[in-house]
C-alpha atoms as a PDB file:
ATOM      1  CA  UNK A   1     119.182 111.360  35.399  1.00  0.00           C
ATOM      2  CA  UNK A   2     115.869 112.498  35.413  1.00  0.00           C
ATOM      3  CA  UNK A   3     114.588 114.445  38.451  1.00  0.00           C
ATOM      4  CA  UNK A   4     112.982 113.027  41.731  1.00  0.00           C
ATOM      5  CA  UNK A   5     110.563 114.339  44.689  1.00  0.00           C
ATOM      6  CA  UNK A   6     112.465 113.005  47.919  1.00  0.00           C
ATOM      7  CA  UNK A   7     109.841 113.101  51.260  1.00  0.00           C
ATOM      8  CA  UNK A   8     111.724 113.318  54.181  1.00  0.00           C
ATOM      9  CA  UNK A   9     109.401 113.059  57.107  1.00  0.00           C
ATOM     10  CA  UNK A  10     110.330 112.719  61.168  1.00  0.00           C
ATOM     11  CA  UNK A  11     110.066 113.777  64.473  1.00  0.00           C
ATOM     12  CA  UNK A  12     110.275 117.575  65.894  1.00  0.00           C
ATOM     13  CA  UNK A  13     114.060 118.395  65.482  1.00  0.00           C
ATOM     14  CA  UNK A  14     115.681 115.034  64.210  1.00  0.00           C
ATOM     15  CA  UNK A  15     117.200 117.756  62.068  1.00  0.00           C
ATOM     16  CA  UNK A  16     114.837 116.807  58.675  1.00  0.00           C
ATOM     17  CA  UNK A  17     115.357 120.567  57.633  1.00  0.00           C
ATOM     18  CA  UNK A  18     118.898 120.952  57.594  1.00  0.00           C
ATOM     19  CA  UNK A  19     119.345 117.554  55.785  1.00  0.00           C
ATOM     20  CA  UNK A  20     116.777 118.197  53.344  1.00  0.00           C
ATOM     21  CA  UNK A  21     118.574 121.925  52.410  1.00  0.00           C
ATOM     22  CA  UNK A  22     121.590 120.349  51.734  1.00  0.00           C
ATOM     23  CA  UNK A  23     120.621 117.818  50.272  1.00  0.00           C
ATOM     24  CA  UNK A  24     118.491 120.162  47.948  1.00  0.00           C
ATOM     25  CA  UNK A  25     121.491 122.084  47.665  1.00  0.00           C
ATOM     26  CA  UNK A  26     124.047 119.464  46.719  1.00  0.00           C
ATOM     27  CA  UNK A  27     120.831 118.022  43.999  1.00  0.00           C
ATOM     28  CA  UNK A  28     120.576 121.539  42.454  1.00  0.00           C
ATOM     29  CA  UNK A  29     116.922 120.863  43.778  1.00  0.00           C
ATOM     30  CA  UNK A  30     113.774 123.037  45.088  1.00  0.00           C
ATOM     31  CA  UNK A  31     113.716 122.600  48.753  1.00  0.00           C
ATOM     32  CA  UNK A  32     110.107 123.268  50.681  1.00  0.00           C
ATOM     33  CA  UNK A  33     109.630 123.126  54.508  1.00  0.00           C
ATOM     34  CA  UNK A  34     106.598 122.136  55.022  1.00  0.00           C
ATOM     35  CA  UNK A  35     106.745 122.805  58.956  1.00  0.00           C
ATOM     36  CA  UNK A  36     107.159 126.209  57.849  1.00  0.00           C
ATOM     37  CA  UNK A  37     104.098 126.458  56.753  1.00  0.00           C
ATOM     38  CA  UNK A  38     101.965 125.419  59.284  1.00  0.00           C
ATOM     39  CA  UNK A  39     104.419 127.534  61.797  1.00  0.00           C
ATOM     40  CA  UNK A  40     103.325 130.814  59.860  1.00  0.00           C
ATOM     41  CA  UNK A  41      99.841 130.021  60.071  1.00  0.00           C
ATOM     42  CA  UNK A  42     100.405 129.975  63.769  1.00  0.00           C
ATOM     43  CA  UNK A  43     102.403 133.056  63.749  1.00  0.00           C
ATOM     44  CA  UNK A  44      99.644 135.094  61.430  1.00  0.00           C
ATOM     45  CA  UNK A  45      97.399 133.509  64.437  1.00  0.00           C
ATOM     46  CA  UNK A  46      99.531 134.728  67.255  1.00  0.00           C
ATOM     47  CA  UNK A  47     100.145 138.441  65.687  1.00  0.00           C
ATOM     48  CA  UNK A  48      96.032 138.379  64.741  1.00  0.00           C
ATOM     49  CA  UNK A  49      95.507 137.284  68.602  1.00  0.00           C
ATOM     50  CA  UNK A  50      93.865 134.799  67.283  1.00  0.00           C
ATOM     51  CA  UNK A  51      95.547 132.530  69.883  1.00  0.00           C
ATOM     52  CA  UNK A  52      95.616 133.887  73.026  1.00  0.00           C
ATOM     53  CA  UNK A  53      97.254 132.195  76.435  1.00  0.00           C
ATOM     54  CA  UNK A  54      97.406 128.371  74.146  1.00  0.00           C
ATOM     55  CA  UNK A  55      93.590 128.671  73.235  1.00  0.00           C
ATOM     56  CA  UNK A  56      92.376 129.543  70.486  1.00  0.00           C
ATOM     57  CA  UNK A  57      89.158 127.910  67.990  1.00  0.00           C
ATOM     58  CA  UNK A  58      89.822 126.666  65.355  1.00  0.00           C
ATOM     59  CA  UNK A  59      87.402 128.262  63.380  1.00  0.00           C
ATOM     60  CA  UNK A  60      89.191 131.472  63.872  1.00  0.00           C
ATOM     61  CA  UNK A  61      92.173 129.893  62.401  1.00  0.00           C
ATOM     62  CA  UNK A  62      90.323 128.734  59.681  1.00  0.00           C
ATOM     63  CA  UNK A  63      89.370 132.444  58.619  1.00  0.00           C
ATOM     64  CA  UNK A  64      92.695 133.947  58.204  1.00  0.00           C
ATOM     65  CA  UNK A  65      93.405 130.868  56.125  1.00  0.00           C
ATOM     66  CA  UNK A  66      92.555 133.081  53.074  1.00  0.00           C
ATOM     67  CA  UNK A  67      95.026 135.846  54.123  1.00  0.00           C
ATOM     68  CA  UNK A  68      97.811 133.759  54.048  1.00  0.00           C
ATOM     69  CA  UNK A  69      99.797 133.594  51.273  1.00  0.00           C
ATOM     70  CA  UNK A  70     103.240 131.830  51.488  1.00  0.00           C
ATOM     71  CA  UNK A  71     106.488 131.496  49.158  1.00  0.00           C
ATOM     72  CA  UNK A  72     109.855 130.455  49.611  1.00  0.00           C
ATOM     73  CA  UNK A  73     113.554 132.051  48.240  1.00  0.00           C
ATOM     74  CA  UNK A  74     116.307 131.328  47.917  1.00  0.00           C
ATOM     75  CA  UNK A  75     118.797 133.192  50.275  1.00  0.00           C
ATOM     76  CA  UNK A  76     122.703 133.378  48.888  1.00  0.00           C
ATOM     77  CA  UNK A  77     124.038 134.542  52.246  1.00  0.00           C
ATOM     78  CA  UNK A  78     122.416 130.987  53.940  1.00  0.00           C
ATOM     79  CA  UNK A  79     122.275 128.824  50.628  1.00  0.00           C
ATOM     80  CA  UNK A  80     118.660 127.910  51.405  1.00  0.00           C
ATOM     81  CA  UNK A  81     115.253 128.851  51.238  1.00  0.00           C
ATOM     82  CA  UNK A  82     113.821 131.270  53.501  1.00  0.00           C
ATOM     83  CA  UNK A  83     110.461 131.302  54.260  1.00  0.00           C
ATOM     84  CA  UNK A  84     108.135 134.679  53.424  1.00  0.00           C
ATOM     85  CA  UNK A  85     104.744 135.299  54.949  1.00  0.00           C
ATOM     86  CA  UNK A  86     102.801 137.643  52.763  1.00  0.00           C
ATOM     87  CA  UNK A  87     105.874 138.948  51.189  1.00  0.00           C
ATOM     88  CA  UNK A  88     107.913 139.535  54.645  1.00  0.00           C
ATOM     89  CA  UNK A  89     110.801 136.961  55.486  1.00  0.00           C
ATOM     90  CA  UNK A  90     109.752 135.264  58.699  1.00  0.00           C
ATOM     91  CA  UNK A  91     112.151 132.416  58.877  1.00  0.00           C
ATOM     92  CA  UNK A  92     113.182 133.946  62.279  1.00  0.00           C
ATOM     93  CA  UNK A  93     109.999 134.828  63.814  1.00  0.00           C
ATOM     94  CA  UNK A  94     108.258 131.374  62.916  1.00  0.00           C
ATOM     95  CA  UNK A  95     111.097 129.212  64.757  1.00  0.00           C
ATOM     96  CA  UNK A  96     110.247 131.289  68.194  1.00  0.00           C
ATOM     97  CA  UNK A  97     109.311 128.717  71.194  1.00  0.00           C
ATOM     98  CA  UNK A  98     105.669 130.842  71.350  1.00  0.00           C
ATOM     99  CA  UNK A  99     105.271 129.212  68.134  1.00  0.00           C
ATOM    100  CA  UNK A 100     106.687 125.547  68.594  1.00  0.00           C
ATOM    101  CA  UNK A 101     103.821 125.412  71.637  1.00  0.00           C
ATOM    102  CA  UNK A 102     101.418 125.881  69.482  1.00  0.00           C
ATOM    103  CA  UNK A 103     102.154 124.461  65.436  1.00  0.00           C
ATOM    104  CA  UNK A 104     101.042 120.929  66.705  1.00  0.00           C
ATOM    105  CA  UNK A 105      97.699 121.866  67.158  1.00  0.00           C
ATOM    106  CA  UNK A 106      97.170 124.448  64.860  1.00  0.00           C
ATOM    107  CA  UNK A 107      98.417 121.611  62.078  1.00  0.00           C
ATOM    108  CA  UNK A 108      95.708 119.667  62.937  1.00  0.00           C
ATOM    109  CA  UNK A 109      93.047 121.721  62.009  1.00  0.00           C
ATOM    110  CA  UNK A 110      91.672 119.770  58.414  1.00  0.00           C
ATOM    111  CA  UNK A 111      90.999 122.881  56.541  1.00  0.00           C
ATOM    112  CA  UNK A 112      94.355 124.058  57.761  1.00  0.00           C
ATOM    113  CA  UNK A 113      96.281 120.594  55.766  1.00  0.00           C
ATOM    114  CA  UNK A 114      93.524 120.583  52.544  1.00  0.00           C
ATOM    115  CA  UNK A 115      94.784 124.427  51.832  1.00  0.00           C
ATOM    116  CA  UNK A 116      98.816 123.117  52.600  1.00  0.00           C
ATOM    117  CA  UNK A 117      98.579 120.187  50.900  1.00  0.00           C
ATOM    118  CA  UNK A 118      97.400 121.629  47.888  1.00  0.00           C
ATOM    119  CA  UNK A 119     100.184 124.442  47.697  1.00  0.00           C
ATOM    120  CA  UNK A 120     102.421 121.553  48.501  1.00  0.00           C
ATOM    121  CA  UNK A 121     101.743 119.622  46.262  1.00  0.00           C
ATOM    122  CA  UNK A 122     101.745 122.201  43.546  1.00  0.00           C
ATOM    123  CA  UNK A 123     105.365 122.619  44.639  1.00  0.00           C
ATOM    124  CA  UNK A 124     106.001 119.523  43.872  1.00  0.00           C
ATOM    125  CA  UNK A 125     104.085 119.156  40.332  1.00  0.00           C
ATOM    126  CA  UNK A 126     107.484 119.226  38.407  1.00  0.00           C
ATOM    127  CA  UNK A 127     109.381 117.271  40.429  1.00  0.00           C
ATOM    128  CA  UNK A 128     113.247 117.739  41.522  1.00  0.00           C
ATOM    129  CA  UNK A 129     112.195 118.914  45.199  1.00  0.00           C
ATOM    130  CA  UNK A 130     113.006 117.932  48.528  1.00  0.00           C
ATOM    131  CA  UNK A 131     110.206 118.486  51.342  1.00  0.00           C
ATOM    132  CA  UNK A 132     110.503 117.568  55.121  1.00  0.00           C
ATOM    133  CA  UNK A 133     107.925 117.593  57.292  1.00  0.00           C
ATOM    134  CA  UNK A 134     105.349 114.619  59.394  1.00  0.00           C
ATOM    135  CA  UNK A 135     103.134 113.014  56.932  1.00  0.00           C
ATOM    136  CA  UNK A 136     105.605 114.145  53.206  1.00  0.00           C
ATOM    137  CA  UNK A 137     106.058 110.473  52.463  1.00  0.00           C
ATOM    138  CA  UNK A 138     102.678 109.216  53.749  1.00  0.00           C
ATOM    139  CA  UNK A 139     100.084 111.912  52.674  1.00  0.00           C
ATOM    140  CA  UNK A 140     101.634 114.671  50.454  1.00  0.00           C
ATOM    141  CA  UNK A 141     103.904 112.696  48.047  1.00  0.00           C
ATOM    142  CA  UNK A 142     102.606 109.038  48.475  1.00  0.00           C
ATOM    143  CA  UNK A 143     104.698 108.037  45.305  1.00  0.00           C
ATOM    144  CA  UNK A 144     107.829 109.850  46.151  1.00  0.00           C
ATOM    145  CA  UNK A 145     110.575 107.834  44.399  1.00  0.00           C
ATOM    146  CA  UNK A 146     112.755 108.216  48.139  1.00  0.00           C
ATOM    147  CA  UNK A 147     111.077 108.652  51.411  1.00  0.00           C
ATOM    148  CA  UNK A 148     113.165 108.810  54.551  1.00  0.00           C
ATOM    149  CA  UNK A 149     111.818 108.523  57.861  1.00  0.00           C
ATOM    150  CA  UNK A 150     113.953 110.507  60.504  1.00  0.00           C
ATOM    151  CA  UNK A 151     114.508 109.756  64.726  1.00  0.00           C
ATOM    152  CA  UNK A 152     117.000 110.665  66.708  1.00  0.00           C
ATOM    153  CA  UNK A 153     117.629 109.918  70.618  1.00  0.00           C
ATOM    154  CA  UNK A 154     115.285 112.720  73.005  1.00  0.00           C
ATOM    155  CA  UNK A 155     117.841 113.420  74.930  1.00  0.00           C
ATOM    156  CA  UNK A 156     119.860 114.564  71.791  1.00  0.00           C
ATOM    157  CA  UNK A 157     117.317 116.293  70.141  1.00  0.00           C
ATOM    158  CA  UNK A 158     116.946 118.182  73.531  1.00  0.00           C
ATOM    159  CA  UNK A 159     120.125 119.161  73.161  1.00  0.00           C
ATOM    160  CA  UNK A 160     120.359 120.158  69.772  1.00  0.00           C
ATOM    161  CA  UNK A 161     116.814 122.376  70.178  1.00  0.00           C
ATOM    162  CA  UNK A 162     117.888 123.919  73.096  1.00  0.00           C
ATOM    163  CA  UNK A 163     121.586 124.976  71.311  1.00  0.00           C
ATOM    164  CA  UNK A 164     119.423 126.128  68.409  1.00  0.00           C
ATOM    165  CA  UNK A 165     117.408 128.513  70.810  1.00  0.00           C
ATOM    166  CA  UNK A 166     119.995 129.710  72.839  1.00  0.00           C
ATOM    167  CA  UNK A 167     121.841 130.731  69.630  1.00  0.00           C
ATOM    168  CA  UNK A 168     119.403 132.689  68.586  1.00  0.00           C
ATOM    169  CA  UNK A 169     119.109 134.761  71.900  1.00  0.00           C
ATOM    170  CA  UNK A 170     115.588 133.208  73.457  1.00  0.00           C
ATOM    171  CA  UNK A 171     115.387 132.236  77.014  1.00  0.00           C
ATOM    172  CA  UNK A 172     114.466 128.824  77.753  1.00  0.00           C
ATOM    173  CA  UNK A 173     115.410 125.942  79.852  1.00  0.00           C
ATOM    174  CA  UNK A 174     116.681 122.287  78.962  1.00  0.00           C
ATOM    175  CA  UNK A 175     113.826 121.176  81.020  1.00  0.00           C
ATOM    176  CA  UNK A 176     110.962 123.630  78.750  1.00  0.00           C
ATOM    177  CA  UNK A 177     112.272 122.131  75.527  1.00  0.00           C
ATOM    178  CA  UNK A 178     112.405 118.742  76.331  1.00  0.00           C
ATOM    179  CA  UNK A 179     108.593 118.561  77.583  1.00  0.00           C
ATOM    180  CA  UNK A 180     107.706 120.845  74.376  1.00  0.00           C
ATOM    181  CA  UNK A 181     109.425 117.864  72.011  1.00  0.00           C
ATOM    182  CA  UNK A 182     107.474 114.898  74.509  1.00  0.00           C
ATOM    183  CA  UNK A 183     104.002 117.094  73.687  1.00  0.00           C
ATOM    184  CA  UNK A 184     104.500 117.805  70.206  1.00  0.00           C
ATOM    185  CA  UNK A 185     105.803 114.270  69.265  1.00  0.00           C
ATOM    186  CA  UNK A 186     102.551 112.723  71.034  1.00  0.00           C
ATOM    187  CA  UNK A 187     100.419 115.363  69.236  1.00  0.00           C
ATOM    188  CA  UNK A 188     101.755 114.974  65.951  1.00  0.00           C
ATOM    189  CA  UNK A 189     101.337 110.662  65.916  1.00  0.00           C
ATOM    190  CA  UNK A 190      98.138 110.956  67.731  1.00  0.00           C
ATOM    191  CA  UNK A 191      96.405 113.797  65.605  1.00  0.00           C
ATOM    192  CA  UNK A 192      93.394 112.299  63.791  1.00  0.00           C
ATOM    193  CA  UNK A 193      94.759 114.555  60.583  1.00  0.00           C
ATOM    194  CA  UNK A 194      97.528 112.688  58.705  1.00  0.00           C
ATOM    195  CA  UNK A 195      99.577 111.706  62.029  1.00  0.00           C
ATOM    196  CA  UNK A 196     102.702 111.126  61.884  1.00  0.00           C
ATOM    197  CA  UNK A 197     103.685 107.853  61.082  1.00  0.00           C
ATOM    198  CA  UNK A 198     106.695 105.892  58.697  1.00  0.00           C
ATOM    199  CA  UNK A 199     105.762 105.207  55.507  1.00  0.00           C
ATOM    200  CA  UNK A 200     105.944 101.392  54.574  1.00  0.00           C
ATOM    201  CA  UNK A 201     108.748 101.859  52.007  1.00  0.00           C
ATOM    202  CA  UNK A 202     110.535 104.641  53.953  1.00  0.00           C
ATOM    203  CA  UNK A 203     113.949 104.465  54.867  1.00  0.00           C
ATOM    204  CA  UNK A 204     114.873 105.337  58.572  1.00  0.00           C
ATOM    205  CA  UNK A 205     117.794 107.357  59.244  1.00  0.00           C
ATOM    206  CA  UNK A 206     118.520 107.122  63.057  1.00  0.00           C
ATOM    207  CA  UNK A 207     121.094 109.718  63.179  1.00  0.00           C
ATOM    208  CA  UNK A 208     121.502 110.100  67.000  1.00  0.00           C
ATOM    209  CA  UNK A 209     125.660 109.244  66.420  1.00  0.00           C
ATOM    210  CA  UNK A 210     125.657 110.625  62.974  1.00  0.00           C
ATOM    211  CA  UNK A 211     127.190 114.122  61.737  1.00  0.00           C
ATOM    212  CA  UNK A 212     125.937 115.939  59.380  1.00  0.00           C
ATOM    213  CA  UNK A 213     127.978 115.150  56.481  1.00  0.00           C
ATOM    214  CA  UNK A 214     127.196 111.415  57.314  1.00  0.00           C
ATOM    215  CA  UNK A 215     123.933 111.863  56.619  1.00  0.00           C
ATOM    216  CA  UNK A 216     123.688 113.986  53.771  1.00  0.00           C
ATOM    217  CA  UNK A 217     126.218 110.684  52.294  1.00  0.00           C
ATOM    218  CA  UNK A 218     123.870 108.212  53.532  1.00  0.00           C
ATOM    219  CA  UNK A 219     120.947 109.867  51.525  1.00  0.00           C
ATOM    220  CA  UNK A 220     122.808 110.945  48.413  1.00  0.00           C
ATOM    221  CA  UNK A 221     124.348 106.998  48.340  1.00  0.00           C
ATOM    222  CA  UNK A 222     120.052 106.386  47.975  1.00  0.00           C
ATOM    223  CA  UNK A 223     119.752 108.431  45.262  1.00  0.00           C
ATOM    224  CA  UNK A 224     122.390 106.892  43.776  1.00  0.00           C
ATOM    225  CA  UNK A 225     121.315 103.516  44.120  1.00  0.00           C
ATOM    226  CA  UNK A 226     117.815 104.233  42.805  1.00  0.00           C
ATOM    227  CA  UNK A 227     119.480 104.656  39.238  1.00  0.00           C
ATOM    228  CA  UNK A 228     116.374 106.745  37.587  1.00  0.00           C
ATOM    229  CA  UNK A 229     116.173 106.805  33.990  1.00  0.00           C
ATOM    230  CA  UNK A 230     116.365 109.507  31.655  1.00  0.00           C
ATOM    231  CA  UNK A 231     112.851 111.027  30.533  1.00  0.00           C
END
């Protein structure tokens, strides 16, 4: 079976990037986070001071743009891709909440998408990748052979962010990350830029009750059922 570009696109932790690894993983497939991206230009931002306080211009932004030069690799230890920023692994430093308060607006800066979309897409040229992100389906790979459109329940994505930063040793309240998830989701389908919005021949996975393994089935049982030719 010939490869396939699979756009999974969503709202702010629906859990679209641990689906798409493993489901890159279990296709022997390229896997690119596109919410990566746009998180490192807001990191390079935040270390440049660039953003200072929430504020920042967006012409400023659009400077560094040229500094910023972004891969991803594939890590053994984690089976996945980690994300580098100018050759240093920042796939910790980009998930910090300093950085989810300020990736909505700093992805919808237009020069900011023209110069992700094209490395995206490049990505993609070949084929036999799986991308997550808000406008994949819509905007980056509008003739993806699968799109899948991701919700989930707030409360439970609350939940699940808040376990996520807690983990990983940052301070925060149930209360901060549920009001950070209400902003960004009305920033990201209200942005003028690509909002977010489900594709017309996207599938939705709702997978408020769903584990893990459930929905890795669900989307490999797609595949599946496409039945794509040999080249």
């Amino acid at each position: 079976m010939r490869k396939i570009t699979i756009a999974i696109d969503g709202y702010s932790s629906c859990g679209k990037s641990t689906l798409a690894k493993a489901l890159a993983s279990h296709l022997h497939y390229t896997y690119a986070d596109s919410g990566a991206m746009y998180r490192c230009i807001t990191l390079y931002a935040l270390r440049k001071g660039v953003i200072k306080d929430g504020s920042f211009l967006p012409e400023e932004i659009i400077k560094l743009l040229p500094e910023i030069k972004l891969s991803f690799e594939f890590n053994p230890a984690t089976k996945s891709s980690d994300t580098f920023l100018n050759g240093e692994n920042v796939e910790k430093d980009i998930r910090l909440m300093i950085v989810s308060e300020n990736v909505s607006r700093v992805s919808a800066i237009h020069e900011g998408r023209v110069h992700m979309i094209a490395i995206q897409r490049e990505l993609g040229k070949n084929r036999g990748i799986v991308m997550d992100g808000r406008d994949i389906g819509s905007n980056v790979f509008p003739d993806a052979e699968l799109k899948i459109f991701m919700t989930s329940d707030i409360e439970i994505r609350t939940q699940r962010r808040y376990d996520e930063c807690i983990s990983k040793g940052q301070h925060v309240s149930y209360g901060d990350v549920k009001l950070n998830l209400i902003h960004r989701d009305y920033e990201d389908t209200h942005r003028k830029e690509n909002p977010l919005v489900q594709a017309k021949d996207a599938v939705v996975l709702d997978n408020s009750d769903l584990t893990r393994e459930q929905q890795l089935e669900f989307v490999v049982n797609l595949v599946h059922d496409l039945r794509i030719p040999q080249d």
